[in-house]
C-alpha atoms as a PDB file:
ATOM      1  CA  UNK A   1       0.000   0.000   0.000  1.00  0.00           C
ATOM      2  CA  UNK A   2       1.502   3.621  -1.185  1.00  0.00           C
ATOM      3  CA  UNK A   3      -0.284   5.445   1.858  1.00  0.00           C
ATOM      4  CA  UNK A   4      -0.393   4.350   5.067  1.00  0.00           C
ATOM      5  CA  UNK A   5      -3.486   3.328   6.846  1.00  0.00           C
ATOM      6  CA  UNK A   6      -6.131   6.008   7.854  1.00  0.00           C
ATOM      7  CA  UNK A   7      -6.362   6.230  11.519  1.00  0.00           C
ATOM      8  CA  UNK A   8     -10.246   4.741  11.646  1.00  0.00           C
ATOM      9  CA  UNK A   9     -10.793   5.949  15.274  1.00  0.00           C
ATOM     10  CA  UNK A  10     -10.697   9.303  14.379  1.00  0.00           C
ATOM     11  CA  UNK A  11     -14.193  11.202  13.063  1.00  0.00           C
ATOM     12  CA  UNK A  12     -11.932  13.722  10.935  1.00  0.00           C
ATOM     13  CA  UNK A  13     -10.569  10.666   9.398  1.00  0.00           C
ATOM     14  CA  UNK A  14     -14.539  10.506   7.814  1.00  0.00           C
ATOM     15  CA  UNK A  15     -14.592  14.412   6.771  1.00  0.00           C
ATOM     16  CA  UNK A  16     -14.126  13.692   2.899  1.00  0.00           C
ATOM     17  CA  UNK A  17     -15.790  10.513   2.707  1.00  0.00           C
ATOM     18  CA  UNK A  18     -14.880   6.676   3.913  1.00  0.00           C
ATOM     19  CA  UNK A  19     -11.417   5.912   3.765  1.00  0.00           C
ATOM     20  CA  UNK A  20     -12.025   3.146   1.008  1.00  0.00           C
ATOM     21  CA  UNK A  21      -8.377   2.279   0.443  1.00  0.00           C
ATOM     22  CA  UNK A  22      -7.963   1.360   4.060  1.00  0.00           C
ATOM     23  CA  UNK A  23     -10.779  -1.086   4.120  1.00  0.00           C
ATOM     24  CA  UNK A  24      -9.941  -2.479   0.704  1.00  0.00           C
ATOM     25  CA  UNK A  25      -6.511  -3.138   2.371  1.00  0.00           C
ATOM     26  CA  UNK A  26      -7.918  -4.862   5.337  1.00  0.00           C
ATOM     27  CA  UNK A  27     -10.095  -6.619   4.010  1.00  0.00           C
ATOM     28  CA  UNK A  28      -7.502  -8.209   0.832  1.00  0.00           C
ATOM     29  CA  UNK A  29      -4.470  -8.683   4.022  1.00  0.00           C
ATOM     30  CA  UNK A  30      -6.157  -8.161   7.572  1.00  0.00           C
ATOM     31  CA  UNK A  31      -9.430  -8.876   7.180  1.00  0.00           C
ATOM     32  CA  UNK A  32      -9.661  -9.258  10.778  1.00  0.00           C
ATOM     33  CA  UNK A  33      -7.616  -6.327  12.287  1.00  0.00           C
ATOM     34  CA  UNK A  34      -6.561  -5.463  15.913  1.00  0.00           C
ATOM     35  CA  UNK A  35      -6.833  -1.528  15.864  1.00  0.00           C
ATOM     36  CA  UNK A  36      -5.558   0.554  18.239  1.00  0.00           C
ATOM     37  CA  UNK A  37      -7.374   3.975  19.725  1.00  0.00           C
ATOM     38  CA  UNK A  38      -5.341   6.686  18.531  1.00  0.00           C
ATOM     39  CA  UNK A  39      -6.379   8.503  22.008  1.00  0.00           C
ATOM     40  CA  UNK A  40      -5.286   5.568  23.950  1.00  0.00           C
ATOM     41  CA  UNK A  41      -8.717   3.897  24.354  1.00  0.00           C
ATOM     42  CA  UNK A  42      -8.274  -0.141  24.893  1.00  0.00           C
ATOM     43  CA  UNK A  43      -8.666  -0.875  21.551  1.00  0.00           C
ATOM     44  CA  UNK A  44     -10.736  -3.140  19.056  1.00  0.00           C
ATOM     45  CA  UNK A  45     -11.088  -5.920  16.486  1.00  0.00           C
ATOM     46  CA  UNK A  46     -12.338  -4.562  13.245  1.00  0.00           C
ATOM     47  CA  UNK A  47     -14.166  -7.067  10.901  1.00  0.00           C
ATOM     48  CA  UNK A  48     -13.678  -6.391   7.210  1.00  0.00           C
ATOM     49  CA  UNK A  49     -15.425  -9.068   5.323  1.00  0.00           C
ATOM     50  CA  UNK A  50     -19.212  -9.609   5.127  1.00  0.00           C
ATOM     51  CA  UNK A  51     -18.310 -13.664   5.863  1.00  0.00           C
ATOM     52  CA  UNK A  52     -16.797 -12.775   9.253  1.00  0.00           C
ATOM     53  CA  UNK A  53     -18.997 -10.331  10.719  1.00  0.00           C
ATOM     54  CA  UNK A  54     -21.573 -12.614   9.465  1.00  0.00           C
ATOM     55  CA  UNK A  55     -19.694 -15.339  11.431  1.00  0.00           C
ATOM     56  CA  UNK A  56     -19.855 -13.071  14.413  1.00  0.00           C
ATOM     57  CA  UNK A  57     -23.153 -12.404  14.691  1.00  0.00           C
ATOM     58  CA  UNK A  58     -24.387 -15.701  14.781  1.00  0.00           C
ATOM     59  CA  UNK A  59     -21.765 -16.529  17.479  1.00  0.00           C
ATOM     60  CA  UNK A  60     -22.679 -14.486  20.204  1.00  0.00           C
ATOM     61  CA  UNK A  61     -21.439 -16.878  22.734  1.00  0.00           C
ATOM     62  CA  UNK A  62     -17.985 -15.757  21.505  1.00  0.00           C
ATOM     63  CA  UNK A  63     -18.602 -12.393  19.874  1.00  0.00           C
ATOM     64  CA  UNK A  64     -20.942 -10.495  22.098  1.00  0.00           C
ATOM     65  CA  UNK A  65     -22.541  -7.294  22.193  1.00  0.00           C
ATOM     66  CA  UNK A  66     -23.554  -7.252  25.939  1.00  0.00           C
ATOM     67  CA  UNK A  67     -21.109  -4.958  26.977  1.00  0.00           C
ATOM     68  CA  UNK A  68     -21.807  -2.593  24.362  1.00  0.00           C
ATOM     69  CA  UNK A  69     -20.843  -1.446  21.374  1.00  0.00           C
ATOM     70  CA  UNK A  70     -19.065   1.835  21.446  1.00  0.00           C
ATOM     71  CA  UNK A  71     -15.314   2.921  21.600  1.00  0.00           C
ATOM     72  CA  UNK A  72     -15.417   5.203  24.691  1.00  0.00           C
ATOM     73  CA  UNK A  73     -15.256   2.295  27.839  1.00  0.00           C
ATOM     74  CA  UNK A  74     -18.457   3.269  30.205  1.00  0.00           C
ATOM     75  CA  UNK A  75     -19.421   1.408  33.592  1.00  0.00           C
ATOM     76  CA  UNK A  76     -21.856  -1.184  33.911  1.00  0.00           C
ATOM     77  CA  UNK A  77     -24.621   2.156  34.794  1.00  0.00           C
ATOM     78  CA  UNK A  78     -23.588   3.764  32.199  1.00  0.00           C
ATOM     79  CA  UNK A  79     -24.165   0.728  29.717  1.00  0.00           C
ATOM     80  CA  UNK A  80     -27.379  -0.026  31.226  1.00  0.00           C
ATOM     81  CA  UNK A  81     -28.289   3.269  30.865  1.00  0.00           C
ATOM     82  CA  UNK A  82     -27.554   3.719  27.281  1.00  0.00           C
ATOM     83  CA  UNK A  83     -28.504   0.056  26.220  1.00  0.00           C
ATOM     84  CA  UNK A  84     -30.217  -0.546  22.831  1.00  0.00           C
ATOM     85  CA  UNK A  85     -31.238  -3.413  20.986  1.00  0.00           C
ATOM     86  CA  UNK A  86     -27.936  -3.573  18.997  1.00  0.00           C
ATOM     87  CA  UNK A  87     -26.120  -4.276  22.716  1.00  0.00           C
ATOM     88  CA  UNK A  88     -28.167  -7.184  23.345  1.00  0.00           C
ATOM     89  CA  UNK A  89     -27.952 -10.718  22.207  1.00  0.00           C
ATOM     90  CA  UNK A  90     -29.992 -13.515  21.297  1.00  0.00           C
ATOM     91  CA  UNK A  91     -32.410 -15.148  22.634  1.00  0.00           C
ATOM     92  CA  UNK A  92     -33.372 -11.321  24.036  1.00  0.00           C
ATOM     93  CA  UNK A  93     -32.748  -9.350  21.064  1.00  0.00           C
ATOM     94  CA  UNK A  94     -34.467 -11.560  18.965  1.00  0.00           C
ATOM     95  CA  UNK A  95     -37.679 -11.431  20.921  1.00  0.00           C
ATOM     96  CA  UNK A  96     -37.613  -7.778  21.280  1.00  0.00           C
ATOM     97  CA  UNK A  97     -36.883  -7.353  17.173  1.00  0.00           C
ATOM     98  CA  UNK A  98     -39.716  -9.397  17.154  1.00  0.00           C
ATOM     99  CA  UNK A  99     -42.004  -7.240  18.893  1.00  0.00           C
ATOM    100  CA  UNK A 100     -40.561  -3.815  16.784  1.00  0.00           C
ATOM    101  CA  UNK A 101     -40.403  -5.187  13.113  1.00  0.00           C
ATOM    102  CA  UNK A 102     -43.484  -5.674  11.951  1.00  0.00           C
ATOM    103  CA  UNK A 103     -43.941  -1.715  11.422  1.00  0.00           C
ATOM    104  CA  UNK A 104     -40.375  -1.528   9.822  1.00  0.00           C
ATOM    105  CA  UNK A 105     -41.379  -4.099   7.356  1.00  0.00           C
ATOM    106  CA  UNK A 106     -41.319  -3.101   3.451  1.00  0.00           C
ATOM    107  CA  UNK A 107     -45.146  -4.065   3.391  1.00  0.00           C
ATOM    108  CA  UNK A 108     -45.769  -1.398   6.329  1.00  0.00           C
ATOM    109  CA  UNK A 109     -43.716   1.119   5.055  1.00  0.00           C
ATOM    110  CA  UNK A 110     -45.105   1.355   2.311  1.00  0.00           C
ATOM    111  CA  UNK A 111     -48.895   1.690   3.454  1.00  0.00           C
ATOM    112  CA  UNK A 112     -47.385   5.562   4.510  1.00  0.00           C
ATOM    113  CA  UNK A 113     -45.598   6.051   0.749  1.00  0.00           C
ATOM    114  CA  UNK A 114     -48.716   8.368  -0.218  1.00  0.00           C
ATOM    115  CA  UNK A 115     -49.429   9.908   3.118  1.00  0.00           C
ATOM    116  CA  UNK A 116     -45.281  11.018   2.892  1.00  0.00           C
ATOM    117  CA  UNK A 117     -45.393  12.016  -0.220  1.00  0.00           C
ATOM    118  CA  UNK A 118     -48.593  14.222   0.166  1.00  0.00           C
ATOM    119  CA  UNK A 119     -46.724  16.048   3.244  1.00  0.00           C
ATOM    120  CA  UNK A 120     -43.924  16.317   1.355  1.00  0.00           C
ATOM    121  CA  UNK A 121     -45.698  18.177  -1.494  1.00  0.00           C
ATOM    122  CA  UNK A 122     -47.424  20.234   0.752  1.00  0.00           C
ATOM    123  CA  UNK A 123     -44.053  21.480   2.993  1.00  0.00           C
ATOM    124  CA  UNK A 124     -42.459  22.098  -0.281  1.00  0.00           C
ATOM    125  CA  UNK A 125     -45.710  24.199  -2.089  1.00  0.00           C
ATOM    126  CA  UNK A 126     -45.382  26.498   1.107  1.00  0.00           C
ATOM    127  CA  UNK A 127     -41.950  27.409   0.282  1.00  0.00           C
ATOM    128  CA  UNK A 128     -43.081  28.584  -3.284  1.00  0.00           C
ATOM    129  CA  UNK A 129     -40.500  31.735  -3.813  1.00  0.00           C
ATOM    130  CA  UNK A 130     -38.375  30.818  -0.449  1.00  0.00           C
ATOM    131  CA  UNK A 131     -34.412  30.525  -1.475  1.00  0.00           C
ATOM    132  CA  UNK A 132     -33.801  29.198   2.554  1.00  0.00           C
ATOM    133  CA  UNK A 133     -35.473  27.480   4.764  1.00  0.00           C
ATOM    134  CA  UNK A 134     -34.692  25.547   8.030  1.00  0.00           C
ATOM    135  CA  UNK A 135     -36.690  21.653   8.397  1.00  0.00           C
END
């Protein structure tokens, strides 16, 4: 590789866009990568190929989400606190995506397409002649 690896724990890092190179790198020689926290976090294993994050998401016995899923380290409050259905693991996240899907499904979605698209129209016919406007 010409250039050396974007630092992807840093947000500016994501200013101009994904640092595709990077990725394409890991994934063709590292696909699973120990990265370090430029800001001396403890660190994390990035998954690069759809196979292996695949893999770990059906293995949550190894690969878990329990104790969250950002980069900044929190205490068991603060995890608890800020829990979402991405920190949990089956058999609990599965029943509670259960309960929550059926309105996210495409059939449901679209049942609102006209009801959108009407509001839509509207908001937009009251800014006939605006040049700015704030949502």
């Amino acid at each position: 590789m010409d250039e050396p690896l974007a630092d992807i724990t840093s947000h500016d890092t994501y200013l101009n866009g994904v640092p595709r190179s990077t990725f394409r790198y890991l994934r063709e020689h590292d696909p699973v990568h120990w990265t370090e926290e430029s800001d001396g976090g403890r660190g994390f294993w990035s998954l690069t190929t759809y196979d292996d994050v695949l893999f770990a998401s059906r293995n949550t016995d190894v690969f878990s989400s329990r104790q969250g899923i950002r980069l900044e380290d929190m205490d068991a409050d603060e995890l608890e606190a800020r829990r979402t259905l991405m920190e949990m693991d089956s058999p609990e996240h599965t029943r509670l995506r259960r309960l929550v899907s059926r309105p996210f499904a495409p059939k449901s979605v679209n049942e609102y397409e006209d009801a959108v698209r009407q509001l839509a129209v509207e908001v937009l016919d009251s800014l006939e002649g605006e040049r700015e406007f704030n949502s």
